[in-house]
C-alpha atoms as a PDB file:
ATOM      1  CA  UNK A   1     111.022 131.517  11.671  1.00  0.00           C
ATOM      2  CA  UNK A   2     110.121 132.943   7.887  1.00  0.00           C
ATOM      3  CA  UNK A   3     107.761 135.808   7.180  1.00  0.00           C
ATOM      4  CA  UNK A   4     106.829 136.958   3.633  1.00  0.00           C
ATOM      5  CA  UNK A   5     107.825 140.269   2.684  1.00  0.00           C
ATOM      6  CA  UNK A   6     104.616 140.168   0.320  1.00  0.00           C
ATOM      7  CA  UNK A   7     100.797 140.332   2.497  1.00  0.00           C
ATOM      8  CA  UNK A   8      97.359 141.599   2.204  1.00  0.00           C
ATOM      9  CA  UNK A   9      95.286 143.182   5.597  1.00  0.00           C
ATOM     10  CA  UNK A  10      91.718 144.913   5.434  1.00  0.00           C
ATOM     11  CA  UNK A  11      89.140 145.730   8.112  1.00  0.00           C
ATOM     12  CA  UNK A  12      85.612 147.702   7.906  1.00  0.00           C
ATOM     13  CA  UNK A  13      84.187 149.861   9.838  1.00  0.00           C
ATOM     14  CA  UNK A  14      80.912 150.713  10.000  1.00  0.00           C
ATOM     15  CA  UNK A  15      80.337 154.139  12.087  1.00  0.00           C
ATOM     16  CA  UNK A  16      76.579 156.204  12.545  1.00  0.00           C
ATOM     17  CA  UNK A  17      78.216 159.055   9.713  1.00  0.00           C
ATOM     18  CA  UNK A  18      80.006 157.095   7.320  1.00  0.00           C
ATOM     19  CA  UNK A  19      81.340 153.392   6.592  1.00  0.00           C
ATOM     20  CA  UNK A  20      85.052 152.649   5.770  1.00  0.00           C
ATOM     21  CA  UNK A  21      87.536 150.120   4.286  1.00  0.00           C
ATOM     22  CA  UNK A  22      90.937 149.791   5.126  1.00  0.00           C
ATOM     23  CA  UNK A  23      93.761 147.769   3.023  1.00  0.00           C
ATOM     24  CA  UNK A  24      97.246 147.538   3.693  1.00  0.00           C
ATOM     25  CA  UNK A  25      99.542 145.849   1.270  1.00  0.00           C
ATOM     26  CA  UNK A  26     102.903 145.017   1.435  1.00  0.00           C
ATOM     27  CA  UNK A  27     105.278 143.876  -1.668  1.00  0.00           C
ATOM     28  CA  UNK A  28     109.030 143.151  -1.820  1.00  0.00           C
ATOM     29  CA  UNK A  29     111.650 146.481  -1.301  1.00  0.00           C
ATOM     30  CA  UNK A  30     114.927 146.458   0.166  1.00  0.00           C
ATOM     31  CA  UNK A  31     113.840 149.404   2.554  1.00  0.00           C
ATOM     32  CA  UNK A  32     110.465 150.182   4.163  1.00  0.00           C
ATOM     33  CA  UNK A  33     108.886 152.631   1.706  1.00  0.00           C
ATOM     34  CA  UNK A  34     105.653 153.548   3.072  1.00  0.00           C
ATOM     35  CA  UNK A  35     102.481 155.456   1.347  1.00  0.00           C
ATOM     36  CA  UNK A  36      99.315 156.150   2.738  1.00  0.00           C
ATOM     37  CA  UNK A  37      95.834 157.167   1.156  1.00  0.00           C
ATOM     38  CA  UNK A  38      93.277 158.942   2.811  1.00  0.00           C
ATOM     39  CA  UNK A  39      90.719 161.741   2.845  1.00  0.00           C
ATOM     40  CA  UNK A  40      92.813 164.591   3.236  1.00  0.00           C
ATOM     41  CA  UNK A  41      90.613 165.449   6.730  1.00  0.00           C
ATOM     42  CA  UNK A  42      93.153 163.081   8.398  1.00  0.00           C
ATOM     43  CA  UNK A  43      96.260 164.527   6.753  1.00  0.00           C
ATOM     44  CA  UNK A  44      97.513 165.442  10.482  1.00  0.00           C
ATOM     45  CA  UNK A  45      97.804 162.124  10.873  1.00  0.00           C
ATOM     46  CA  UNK A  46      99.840 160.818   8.410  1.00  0.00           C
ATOM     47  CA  UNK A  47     103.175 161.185   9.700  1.00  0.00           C
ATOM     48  CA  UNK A  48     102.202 159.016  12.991  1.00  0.00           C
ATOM     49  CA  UNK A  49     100.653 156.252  10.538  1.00  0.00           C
ATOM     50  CA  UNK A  50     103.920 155.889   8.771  1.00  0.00           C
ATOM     51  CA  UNK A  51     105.890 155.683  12.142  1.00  0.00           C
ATOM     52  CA  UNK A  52     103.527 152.567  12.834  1.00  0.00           C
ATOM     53  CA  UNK A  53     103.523 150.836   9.509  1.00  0.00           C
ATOM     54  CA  UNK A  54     107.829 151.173  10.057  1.00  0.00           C
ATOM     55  CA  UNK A  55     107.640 149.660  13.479  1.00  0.00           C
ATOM     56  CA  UNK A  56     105.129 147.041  12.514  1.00  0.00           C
ATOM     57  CA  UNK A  57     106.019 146.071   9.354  1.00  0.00           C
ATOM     58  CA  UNK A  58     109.690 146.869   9.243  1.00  0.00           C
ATOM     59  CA  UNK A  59     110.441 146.168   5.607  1.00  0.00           C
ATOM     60  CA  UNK A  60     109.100 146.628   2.153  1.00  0.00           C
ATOM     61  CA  UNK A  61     106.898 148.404  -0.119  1.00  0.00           C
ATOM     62  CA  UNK A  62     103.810 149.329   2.179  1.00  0.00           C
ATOM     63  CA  UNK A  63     100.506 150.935   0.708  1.00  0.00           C
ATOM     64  CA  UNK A  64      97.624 151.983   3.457  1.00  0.00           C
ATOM     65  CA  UNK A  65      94.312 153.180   1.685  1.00  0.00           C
ATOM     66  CA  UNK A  66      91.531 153.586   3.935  1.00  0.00           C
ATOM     67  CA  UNK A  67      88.239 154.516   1.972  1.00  0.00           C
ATOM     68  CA  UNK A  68      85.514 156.816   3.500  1.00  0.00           C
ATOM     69  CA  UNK A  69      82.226 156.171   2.262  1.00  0.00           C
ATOM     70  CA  UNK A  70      79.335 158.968   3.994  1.00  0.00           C
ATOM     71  CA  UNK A  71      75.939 157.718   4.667  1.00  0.00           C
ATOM     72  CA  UNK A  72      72.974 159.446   2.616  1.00  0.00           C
ATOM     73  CA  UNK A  73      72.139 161.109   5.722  1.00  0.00           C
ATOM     74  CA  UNK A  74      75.268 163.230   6.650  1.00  0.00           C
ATOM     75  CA  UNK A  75      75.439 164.351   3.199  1.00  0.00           C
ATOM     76  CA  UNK A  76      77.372 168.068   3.399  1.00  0.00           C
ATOM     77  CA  UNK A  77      76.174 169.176   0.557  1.00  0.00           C
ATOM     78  CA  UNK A  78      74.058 172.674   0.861  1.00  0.00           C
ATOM     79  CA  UNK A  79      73.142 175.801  -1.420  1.00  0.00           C
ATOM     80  CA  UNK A  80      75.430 178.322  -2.515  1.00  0.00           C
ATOM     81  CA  UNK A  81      72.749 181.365  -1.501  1.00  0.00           C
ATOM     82  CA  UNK A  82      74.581 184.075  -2.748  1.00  0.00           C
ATOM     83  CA  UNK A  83      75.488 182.332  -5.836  1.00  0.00           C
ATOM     84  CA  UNK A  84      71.928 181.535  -6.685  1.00  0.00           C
ATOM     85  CA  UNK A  85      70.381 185.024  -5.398  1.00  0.00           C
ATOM     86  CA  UNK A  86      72.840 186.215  -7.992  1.00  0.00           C
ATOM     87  CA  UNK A  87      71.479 184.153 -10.845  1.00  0.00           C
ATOM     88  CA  UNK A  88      68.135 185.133 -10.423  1.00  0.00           C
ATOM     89  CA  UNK A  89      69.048 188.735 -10.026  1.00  0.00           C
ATOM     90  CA  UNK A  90      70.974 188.421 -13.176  1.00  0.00           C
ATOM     91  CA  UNK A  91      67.846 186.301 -15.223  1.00  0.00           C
ATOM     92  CA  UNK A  92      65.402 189.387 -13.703  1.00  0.00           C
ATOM     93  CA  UNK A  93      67.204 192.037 -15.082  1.00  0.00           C
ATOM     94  CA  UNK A  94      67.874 190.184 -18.774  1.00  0.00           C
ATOM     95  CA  UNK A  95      64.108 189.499 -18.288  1.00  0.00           C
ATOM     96  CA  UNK A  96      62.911 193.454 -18.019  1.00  0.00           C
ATOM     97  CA  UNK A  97      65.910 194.725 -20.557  1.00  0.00           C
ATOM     98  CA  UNK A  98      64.753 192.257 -22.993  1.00  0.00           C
ATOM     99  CA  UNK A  99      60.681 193.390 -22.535  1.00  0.00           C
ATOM    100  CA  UNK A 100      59.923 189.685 -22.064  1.00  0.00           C
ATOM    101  CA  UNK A 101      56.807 188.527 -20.981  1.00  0.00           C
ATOM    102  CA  UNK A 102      57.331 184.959 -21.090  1.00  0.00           C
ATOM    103  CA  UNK A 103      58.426 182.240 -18.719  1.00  0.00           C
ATOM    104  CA  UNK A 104      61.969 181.384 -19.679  1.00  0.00           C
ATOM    105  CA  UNK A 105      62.071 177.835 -18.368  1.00  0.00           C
ATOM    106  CA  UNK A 106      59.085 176.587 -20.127  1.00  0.00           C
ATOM    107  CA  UNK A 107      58.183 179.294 -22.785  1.00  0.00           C
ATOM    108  CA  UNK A 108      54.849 179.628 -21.713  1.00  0.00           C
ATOM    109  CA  UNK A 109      53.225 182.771 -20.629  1.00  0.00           C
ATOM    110  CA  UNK A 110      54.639 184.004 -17.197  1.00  0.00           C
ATOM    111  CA  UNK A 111      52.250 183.672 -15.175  1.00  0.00           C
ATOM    112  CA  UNK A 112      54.112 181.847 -12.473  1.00  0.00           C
ATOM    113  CA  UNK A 113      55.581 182.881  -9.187  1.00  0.00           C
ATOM    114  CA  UNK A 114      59.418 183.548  -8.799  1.00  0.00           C
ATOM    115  CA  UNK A 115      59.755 180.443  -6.488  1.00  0.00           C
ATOM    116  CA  UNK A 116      58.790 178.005  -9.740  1.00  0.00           C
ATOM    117  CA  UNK A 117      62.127 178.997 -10.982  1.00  0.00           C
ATOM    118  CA  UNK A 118      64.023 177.447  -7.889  1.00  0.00           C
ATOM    119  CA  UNK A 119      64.798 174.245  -9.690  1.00  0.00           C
ATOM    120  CA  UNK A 120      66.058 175.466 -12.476  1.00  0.00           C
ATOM    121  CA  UNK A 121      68.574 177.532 -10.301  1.00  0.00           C
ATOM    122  CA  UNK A 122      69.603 174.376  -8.587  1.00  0.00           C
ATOM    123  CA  UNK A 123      71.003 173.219 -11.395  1.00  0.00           C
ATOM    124  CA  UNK A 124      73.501 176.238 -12.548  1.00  0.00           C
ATOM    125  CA  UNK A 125      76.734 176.045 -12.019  1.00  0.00           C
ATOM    126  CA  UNK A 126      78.223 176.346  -8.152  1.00  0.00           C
ATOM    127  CA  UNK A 127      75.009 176.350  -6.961  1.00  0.00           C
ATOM    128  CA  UNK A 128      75.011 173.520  -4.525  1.00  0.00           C
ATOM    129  CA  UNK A 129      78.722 173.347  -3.223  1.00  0.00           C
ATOM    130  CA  UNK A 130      80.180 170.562  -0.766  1.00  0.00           C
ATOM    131  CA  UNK A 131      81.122 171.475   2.873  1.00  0.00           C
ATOM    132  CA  UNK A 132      84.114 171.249   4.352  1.00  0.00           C
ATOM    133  CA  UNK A 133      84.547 167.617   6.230  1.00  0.00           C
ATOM    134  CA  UNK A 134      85.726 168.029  10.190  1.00  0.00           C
ATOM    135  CA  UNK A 135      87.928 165.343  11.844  1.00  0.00           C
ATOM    136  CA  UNK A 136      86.507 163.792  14.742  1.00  0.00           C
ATOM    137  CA  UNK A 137      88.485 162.660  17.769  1.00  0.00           C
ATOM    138  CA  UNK A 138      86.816 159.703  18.794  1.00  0.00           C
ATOM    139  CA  UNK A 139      85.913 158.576  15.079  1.00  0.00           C
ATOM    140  CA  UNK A 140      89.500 158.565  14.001  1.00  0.00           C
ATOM    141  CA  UNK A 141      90.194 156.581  17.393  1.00  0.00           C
ATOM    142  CA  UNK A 142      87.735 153.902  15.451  1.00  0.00           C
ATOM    143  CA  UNK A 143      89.656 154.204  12.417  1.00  0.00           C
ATOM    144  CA  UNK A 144      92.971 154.081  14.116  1.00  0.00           C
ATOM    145  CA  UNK A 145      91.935 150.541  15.756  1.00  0.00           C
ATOM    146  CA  UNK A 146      90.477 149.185  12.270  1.00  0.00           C
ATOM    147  CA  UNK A 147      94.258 150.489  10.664  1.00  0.00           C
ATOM    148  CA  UNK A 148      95.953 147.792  13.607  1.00  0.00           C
ATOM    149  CA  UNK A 149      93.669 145.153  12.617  1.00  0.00           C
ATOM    150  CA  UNK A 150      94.312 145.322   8.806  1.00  0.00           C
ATOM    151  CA  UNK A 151      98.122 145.553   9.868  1.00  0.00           C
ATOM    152  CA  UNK A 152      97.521 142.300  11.847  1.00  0.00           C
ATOM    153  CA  UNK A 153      95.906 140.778   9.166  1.00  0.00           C
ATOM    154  CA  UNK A 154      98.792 141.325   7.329  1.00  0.00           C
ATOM    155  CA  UNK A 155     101.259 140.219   9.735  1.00  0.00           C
ATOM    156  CA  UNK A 156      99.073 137.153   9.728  1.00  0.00           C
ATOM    157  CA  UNK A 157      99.086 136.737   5.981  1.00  0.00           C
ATOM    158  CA  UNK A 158     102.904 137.266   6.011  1.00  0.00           C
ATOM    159  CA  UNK A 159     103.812 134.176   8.505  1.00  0.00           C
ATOM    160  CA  UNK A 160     101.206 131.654   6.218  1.00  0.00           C
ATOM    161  CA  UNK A 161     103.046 132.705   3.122  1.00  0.00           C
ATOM    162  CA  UNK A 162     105.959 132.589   5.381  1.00  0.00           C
ATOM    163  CA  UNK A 163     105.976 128.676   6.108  1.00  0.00           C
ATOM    164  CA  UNK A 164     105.576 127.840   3.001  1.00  0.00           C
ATOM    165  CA  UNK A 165     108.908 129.753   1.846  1.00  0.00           C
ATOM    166  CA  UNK A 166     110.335 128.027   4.346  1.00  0.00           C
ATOM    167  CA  UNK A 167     109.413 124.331   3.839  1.00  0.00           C
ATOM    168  CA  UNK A 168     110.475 125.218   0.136  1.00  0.00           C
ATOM    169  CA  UNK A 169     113.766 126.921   1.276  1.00  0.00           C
ATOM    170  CA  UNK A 170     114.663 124.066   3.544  1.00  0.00           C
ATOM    171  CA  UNK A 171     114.239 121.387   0.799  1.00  0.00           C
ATOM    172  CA  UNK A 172     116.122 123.543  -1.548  1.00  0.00           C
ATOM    173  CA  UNK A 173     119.134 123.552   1.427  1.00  0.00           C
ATOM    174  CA  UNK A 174     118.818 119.941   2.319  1.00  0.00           C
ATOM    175  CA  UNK A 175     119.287 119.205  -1.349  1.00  0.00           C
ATOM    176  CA  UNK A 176     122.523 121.513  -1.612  1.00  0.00           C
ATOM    177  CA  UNK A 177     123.473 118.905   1.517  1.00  0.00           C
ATOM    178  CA  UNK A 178     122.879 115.880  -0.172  1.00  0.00           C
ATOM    179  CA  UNK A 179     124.948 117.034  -3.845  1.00  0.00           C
ATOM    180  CA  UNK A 180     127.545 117.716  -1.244  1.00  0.00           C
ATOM    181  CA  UNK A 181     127.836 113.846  -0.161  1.00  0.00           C
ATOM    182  CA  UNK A 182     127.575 113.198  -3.487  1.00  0.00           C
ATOM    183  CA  UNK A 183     130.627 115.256  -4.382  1.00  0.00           C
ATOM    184  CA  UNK A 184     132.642 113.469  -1.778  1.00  0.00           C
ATOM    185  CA  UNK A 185     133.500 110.213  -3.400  1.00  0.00           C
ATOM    186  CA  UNK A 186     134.618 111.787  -6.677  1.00  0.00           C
ATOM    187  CA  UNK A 187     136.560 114.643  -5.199  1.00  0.00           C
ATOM    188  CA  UNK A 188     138.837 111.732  -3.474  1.00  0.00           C
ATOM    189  CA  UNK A 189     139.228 109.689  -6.959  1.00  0.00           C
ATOM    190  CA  UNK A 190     140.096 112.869  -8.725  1.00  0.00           C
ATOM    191  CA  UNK A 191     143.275 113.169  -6.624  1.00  0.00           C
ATOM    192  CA  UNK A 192     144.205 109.329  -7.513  1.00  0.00           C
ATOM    193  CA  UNK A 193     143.383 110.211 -10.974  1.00  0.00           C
ATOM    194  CA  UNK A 194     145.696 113.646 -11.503  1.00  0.00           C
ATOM    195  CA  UNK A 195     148.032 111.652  -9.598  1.00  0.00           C
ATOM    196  CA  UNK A 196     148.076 108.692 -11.960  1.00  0.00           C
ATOM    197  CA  UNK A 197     147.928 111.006 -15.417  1.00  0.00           C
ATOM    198  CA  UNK A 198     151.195 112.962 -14.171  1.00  0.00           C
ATOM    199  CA  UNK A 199     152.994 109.700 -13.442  1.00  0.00           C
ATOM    200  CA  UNK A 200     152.166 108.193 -17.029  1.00  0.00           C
ATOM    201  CA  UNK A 201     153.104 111.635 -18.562  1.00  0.00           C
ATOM    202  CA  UNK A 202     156.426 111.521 -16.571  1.00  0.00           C
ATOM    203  CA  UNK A 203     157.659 107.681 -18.012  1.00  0.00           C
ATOM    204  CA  UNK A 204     157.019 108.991 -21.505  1.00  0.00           C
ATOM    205  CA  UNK A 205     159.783 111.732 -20.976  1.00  0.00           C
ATOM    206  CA  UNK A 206     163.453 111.453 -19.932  1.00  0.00           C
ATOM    207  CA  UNK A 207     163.717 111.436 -16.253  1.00  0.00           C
ATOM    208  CA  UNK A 208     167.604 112.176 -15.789  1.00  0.00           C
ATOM    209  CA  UNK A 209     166.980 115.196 -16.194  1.00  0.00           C
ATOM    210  CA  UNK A 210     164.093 116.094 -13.820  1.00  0.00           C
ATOM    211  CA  UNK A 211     164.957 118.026 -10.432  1.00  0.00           C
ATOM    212  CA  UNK A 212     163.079 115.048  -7.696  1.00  0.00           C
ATOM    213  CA  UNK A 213     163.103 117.624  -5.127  1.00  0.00           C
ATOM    214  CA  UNK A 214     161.728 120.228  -7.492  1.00  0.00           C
ATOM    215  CA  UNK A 215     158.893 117.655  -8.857  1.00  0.00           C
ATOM    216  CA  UNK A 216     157.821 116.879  -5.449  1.00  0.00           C
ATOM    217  CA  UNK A 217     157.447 120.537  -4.709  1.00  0.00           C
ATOM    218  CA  UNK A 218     155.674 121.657  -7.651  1.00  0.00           C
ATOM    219  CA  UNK A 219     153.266 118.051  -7.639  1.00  0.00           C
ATOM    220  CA  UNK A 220     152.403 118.386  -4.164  1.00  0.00           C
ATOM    221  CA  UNK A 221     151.502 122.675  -4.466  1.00  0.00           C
ATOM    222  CA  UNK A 222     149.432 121.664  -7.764  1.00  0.00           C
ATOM    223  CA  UNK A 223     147.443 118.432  -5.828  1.00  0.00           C
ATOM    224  CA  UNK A 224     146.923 121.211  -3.141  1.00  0.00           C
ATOM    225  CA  UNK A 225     144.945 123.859  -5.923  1.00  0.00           C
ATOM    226  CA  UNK A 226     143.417 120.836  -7.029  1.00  0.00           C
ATOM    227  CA  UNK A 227     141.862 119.487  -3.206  1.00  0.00           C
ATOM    228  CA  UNK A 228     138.152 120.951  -2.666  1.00  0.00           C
ATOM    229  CA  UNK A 229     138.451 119.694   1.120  1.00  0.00           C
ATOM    230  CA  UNK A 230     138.037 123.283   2.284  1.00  0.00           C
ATOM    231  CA  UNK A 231     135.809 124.138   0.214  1.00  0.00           C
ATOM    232  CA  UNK A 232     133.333 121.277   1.294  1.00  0.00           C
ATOM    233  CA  UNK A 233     134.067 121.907   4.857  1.00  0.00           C
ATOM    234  CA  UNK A 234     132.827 125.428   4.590  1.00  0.00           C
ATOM    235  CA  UNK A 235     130.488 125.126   2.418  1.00  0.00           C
ATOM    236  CA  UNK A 236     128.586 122.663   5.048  1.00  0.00           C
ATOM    237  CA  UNK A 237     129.046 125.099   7.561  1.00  0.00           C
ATOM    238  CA  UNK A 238     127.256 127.589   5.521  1.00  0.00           C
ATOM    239  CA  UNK A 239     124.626 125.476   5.198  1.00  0.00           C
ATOM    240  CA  UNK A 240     124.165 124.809   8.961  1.00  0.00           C
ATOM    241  CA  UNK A 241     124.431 128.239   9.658  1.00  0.00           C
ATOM    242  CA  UNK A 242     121.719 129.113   7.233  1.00  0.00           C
ATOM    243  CA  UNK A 243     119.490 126.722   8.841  1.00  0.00           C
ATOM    244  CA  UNK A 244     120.547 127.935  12.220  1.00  0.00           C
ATOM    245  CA  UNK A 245     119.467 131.727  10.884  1.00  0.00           C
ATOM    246  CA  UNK A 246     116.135 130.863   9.740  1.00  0.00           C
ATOM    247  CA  UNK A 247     115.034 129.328  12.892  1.00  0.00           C
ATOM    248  CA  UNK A 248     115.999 132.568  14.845  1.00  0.00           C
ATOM    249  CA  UNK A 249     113.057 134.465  16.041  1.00  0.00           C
ATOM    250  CA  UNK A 250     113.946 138.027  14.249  1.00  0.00           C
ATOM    251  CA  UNK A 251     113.651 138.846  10.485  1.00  0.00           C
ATOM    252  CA  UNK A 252     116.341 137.876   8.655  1.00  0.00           C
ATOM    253  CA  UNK A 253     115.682 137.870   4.679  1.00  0.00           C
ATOM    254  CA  UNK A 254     118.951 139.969   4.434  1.00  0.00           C
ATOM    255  CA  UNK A 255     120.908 137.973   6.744  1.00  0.00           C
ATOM    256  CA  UNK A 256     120.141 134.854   4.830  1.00  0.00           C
ATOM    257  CA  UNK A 257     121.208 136.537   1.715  1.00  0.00           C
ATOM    258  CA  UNK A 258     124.175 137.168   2.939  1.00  0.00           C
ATOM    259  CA  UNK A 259     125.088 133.491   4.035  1.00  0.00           C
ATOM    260  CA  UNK A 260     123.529 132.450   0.237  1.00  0.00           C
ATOM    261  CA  UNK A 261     126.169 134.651  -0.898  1.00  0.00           C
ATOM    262  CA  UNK A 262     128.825 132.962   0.739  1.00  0.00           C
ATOM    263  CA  UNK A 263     127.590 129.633  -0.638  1.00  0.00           C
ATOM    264  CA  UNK A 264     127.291 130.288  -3.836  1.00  0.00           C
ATOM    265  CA  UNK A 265     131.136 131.410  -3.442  1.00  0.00           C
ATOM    266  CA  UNK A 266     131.978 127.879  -2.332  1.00  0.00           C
ATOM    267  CA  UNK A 267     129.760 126.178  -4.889  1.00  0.00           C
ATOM    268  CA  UNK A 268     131.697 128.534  -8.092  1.00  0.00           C
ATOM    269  CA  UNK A 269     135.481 127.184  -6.359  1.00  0.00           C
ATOM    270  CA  UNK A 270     134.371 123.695  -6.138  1.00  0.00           C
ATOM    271  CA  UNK A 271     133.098 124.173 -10.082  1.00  0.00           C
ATOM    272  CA  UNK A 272     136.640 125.852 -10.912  1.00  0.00           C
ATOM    273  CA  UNK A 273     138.659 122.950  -9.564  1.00  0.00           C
ATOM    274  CA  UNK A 274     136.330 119.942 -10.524  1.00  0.00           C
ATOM    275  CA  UNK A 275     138.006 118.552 -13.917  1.00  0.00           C
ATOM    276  CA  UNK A 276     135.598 115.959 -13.386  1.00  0.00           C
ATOM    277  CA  UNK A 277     132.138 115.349 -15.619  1.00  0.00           C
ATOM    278  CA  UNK A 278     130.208 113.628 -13.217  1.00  0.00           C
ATOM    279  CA  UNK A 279     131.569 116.386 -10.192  1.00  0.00           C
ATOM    280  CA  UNK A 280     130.797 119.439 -12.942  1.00  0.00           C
ATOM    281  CA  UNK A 281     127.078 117.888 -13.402  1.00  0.00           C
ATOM    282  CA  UNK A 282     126.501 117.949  -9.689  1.00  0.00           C
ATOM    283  CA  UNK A 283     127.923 121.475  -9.399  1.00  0.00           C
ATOM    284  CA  UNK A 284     125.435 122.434 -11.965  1.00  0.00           C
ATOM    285  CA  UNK A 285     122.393 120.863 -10.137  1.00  0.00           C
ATOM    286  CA  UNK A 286     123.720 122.819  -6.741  1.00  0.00           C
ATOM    287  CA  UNK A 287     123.648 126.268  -9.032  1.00  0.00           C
ATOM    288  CA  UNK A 288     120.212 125.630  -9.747  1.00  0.00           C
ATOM    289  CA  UNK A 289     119.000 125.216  -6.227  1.00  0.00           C
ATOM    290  CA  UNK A 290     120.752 128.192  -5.712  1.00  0.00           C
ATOM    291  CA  UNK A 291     119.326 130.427  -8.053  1.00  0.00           C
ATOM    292  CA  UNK A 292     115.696 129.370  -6.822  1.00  0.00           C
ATOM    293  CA  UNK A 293     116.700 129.625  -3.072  1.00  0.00           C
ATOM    294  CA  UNK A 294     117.961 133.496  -4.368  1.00  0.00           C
ATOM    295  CA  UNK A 295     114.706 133.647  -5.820  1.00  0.00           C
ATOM    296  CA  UNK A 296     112.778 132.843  -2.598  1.00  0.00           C
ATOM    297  CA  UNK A 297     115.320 134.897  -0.458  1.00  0.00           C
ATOM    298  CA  UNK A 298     114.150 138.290  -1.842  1.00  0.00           C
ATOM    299  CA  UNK A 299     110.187 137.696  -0.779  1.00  0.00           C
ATOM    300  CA  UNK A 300     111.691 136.855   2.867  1.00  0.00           C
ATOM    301  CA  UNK A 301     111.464 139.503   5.393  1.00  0.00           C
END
């Protein structure tokens, strides 16, 4: 079985002091690297959050964001009392040391009480300040359950994506099987053919003087550098095995690369010893199915 390295989870959560959205993302990395973004109220959690997205999600580059949003009824904003008391101190005093007998905020005689000036002490600077947020056990237990349902959302999203890697990875494979027959015939004429080229080169020269013993040697070690029948026999083995390794139950993106390694190895010694056009044009079509099987192998868990 394939998963995707790549996947999208989210869940909401709608709670009586404020609503929230979680998203976790995942994207291709050779290593887990997880990061997490949060209101800094559940900082204390963070380090048990990353010990779950590792055990969970085991590989790649992992982004949690959950997203508090408060209701307009548990606002925590409230007034900065000393701050304002100090304003209006402040505008009293520049008030009577200037002799001014007019309302500052309107410029109209001041015939209003001190509490009409309220508003405009609102609005100075620091005088409403935000309140410090409190964690709360058995709301982060809420937000803890929404985080496992985004994560199995992902996990979800990874084994869709997942089957379709591997219907496209198992084409890709069957098709390296297939060039493979294909080789076959030619690789067994190309022995007849070296064989028949040396022969014809030999009556053109004088053959007194040629060591039999010697030629046999040296023919039968350069027909031997020239045979691929090794090469083909492993090379099919690789390719069962790599079928074998994606039906196993655990992730195995890196395993697989491994074994695509070790085929593309076979498929570069079969190119080196084919003198052949027609064998060299099948070589090239297995590099190519290589190259996108490579391609697919490093979005596989």
């Amino acid at each position: 079985m394939i998963l995707s390295m790549t996947g999208y989870g989210k869940s909401e959560l709608n709670l009586t002091n404020a609503n929230f959205t979680i998203e976790v993302r995942s994207l291709n990395s050779k290593q887990i690297d997880a990061n997490v973004k949060m209101s800094s109220v559940y900082r204390d959690k963070e380090i048990g959050l990353r010990k779950l997205l590792s055990e969970k999600l085991q590989r790649g580059k992992i982004e949690l964001s959950i997203w508090r949003e408060k209701s307009e009824s548990s606002s925590n904003y409230k007034i900065n009392t000393e701050a304002v008391k100090r304003y209006h101190e402040q505008i009293l005093q520049l008030q009577k040391d200037l002799g001014l007998k007019w309302n500052m905020w309107s410029f109209t005689p001041f015939k209003a009480k001190s509490t009409d000036i309220i508003p405009a002490l609102l609005k100075m600077p620091e005088a409403m300040i935000k309140g410090e947020e409190q964690s709360n056990d058995n709301e982060w237990d809420k937000i803890q359950k929404g985080i496992e349902k985004a994560i199995d959302n992902l996990l979800q999203f990874r084994l869709d994506e997942g089957k379709k890697l591997e219907e496209d990875v198992s084409s890709r494979i069957n098709k390296l099987s297939s060039l493979l027959k294909e080789i076959a015939p030619f690789a067994k004429g190309r022995i007849e053919k070296v064989k028949n080229s040396l022969s014809d080169k030999l009556s053109e020269i004088d053959s007194k003087n040629i060591d039999e013993n010697r030629f046999e040697q040296e023919l039968i070690y350069y027909l031997e550098k020239q045979d691929i029948t090794e090469e083909q026999v492993r090379l099919d083995a690789h390719l069962n095995y790599f079928i074998e390794t994606m039906n196993t139950d655990s992730p195995n993106g890196k395993k697989l690369g491994f074994i695509g390694q070790e085929i593309g190895r076979e498929i570069n010694t079969i190119g080196s010893k084919s003198s052949d056009a027609e064998m060299q044009k099948i070589v090239v079509q297995m590099k190519d199915e290589l190259e996108k099987i490579k391609e697919q192998l490093l979005n596989i868990l």
